[in-house]
N, C-alpha and C. Protein backbone atom coordinates (compact mmCIF):
# COMPACT_ATOMS: atom_id res chain seq x y z
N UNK A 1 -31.10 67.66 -1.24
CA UNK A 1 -32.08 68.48 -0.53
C UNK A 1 -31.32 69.53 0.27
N UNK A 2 -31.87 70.84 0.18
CA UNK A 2 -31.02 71.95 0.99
C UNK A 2 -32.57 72.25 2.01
N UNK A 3 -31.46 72.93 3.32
CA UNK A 3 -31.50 73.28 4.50
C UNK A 3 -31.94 74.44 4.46
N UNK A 4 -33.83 74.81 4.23
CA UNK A 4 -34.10 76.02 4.39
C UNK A 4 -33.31 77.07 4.94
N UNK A 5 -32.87 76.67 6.63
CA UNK A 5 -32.28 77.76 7.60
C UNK A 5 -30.74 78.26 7.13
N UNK A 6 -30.60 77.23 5.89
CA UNK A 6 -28.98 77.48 6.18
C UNK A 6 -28.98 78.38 5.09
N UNK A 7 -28.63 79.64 4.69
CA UNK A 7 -28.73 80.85 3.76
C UNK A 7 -27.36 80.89 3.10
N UNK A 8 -26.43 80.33 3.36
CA UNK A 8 -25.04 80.06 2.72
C UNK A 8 -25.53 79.76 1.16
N UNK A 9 -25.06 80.46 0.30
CA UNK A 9 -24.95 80.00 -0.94
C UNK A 9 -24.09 78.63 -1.68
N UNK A 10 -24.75 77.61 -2.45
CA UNK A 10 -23.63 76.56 -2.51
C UNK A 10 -23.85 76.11 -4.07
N UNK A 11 -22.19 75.75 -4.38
CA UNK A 11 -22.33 75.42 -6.08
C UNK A 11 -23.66 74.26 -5.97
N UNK A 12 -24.21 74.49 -6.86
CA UNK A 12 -24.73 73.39 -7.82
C UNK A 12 -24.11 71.78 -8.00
N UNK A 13 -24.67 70.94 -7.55
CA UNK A 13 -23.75 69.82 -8.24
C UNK A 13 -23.87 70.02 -10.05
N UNK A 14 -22.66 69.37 -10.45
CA UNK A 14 -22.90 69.48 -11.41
C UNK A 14 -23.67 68.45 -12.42
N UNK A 15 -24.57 68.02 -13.71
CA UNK A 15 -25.23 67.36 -14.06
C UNK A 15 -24.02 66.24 -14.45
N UNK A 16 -23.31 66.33 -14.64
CA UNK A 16 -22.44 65.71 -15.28
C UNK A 16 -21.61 64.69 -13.96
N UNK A 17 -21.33 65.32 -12.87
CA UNK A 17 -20.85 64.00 -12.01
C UNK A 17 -22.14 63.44 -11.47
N UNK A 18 -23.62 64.24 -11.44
CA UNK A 18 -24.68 63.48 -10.41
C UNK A 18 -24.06 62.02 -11.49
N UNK A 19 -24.81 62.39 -13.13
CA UNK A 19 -24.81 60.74 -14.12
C UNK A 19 -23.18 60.26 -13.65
N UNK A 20 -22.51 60.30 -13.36
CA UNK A 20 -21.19 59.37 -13.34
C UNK A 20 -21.38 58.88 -11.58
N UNK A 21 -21.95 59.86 -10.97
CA UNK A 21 -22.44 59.31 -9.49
C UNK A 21 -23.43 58.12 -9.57
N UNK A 22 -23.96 58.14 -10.09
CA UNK A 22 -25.15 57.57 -10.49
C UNK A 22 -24.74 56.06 -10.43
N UNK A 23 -23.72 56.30 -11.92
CA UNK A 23 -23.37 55.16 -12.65
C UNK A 23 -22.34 53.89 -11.56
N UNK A 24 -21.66 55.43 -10.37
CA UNK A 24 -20.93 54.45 -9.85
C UNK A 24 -22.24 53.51 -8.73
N UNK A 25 -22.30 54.28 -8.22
CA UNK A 25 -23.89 53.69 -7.26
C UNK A 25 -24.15 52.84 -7.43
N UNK A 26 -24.75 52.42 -9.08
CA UNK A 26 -25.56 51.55 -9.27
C UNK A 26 -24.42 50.38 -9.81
N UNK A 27 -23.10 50.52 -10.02
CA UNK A 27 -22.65 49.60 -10.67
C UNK A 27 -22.06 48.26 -8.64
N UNK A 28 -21.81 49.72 -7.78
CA UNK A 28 -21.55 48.90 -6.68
C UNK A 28 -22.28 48.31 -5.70
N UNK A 29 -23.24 49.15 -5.67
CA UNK A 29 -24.62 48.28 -4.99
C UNK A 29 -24.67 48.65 -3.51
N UNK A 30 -24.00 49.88 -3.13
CA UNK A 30 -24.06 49.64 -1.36
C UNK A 30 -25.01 49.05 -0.15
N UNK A 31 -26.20 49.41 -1.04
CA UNK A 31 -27.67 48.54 -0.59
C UNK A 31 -27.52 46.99 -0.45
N UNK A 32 -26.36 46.48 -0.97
CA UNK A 32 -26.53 45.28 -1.20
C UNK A 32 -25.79 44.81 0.32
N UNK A 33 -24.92 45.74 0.57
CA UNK A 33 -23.61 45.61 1.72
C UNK A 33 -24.06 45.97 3.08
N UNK A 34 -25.17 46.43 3.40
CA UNK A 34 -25.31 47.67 4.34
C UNK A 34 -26.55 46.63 5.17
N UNK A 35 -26.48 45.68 5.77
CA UNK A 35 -27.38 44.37 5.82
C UNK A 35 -27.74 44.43 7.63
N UNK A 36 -26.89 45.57 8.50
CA UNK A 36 -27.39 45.67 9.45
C UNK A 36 -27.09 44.73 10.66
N UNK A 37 -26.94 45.08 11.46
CA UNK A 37 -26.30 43.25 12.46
C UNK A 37 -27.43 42.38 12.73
N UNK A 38 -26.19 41.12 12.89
CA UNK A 38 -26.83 40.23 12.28
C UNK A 38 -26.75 38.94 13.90
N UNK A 39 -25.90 39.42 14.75
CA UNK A 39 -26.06 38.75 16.08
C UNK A 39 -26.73 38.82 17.07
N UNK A 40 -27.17 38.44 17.47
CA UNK A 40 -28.29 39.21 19.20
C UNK A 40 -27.29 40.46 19.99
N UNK A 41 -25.82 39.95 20.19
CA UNK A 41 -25.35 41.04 20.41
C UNK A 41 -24.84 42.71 19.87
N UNK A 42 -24.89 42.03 18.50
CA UNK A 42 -24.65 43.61 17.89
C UNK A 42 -26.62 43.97 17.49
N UNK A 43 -27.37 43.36 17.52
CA UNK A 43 -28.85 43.76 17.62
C UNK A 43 -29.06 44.60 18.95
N UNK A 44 -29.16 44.04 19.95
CA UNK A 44 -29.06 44.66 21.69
C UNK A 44 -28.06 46.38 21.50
N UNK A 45 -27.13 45.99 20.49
CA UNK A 45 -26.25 47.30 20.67
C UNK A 45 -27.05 48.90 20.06
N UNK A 46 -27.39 48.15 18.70
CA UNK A 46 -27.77 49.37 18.01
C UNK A 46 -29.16 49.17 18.73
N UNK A 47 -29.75 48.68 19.25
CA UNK A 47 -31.24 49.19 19.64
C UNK A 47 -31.03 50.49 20.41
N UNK A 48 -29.83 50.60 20.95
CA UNK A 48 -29.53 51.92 21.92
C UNK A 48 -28.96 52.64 21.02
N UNK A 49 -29.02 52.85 20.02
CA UNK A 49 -28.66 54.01 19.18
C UNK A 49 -28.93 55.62 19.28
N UNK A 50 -30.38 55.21 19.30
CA UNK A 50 -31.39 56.50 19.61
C UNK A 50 -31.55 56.91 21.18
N UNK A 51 -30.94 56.18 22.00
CA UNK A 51 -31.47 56.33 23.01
C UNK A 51 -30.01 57.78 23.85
N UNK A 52 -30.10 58.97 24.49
CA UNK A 52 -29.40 59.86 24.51
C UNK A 52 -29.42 60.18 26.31
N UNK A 53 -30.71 60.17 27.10
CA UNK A 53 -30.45 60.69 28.20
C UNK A 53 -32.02 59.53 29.22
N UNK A 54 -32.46 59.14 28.68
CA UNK A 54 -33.48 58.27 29.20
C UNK A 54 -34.72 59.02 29.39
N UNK A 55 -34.68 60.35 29.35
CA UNK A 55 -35.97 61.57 29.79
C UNK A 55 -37.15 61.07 29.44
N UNK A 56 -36.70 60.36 28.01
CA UNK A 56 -38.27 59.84 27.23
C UNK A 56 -38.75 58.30 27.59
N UNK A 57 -38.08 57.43 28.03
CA UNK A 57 -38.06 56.06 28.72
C UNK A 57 -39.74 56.11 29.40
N UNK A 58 -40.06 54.75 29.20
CA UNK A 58 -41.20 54.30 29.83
C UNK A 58 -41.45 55.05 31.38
N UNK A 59 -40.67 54.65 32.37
CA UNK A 59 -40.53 54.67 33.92
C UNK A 59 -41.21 56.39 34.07
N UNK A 60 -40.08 57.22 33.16
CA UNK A 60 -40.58 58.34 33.38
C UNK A 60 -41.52 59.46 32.64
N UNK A 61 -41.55 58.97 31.36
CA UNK A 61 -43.22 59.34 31.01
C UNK A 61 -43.95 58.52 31.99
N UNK A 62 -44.03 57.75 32.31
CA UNK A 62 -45.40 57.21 33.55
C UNK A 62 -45.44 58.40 35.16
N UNK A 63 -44.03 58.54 35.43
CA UNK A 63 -43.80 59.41 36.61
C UNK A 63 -44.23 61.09 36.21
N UNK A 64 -43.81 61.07 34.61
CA UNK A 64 -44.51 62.65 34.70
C UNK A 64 -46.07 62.86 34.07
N UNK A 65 -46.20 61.86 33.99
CA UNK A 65 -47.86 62.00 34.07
C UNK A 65 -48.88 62.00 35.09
N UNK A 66 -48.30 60.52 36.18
CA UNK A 66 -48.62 60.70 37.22
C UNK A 66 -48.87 62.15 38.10
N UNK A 67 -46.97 62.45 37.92
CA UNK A 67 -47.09 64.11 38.80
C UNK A 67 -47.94 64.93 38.26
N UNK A 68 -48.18 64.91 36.89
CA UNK A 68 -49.18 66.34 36.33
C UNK A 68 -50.31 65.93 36.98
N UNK A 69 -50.86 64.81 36.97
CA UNK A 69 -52.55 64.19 37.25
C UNK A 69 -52.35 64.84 38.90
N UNK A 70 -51.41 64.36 39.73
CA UNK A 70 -51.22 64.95 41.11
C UNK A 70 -51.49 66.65 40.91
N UNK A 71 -50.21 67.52 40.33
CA UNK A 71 -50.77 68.69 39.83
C UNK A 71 -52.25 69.46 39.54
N UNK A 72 -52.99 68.45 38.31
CA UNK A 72 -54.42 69.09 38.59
C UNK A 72 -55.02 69.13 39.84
N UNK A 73 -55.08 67.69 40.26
CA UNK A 73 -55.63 67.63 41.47
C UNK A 73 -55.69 68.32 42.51
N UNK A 74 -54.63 69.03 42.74
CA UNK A 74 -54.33 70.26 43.86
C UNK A 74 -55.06 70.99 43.50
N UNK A 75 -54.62 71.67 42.08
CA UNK A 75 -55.47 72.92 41.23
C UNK A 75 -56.93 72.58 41.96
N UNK A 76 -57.32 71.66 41.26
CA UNK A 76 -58.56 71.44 41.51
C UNK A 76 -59.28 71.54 42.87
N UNK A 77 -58.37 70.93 43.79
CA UNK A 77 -58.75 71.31 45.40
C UNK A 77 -58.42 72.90 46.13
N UNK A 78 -57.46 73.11 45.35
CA UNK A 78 -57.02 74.45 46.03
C UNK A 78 -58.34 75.48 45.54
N UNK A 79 -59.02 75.40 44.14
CA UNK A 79 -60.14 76.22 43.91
C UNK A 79 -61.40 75.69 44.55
N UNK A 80 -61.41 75.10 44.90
CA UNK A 80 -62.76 74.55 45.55
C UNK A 80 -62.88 75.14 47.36
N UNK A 81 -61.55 75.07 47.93
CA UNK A 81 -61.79 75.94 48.96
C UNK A 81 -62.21 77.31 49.25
């Protein structure tokens, strides 16, 4: 799959290694190897994989919703005077 944005021109694979790619793939099985951890501690590890700066975390989606709901509320009082 190519990268709409990326406008770089690039060879073609060729038909001839995808089938020998293919052939190796299927003869080694990496799917078979790739099984994911398998301890509570390497489970606990990768659950933080995705995780980068906490911005999106429970605590503070609740705090910036709160503040917006505070936000209208002003709106809302400040036009009513």
């Amino acid at each position: 799959m190519t990268n709409p944005k990326n406008k770089t021109k690039r060879r073609p694979y060729p038909e001839k290694y995808k089938k020998e790619r293919a052939i190796l793939i299927r003869k080694t099985k990496p799917w078979e190897h790739s099984t994911g951890p398998k301890t509570a501690e390497g489970k606990a590890k990768v659950s933080q994989n995705g995780l980068k700066h906490g911005a999106r975390s429970k605590i503070f989606t609740e705090l910036r919703a709160a503040l917006c709901a505070q936000q209208r509320s002003l709106k809302r009082y400040r036009l009513d005077l």
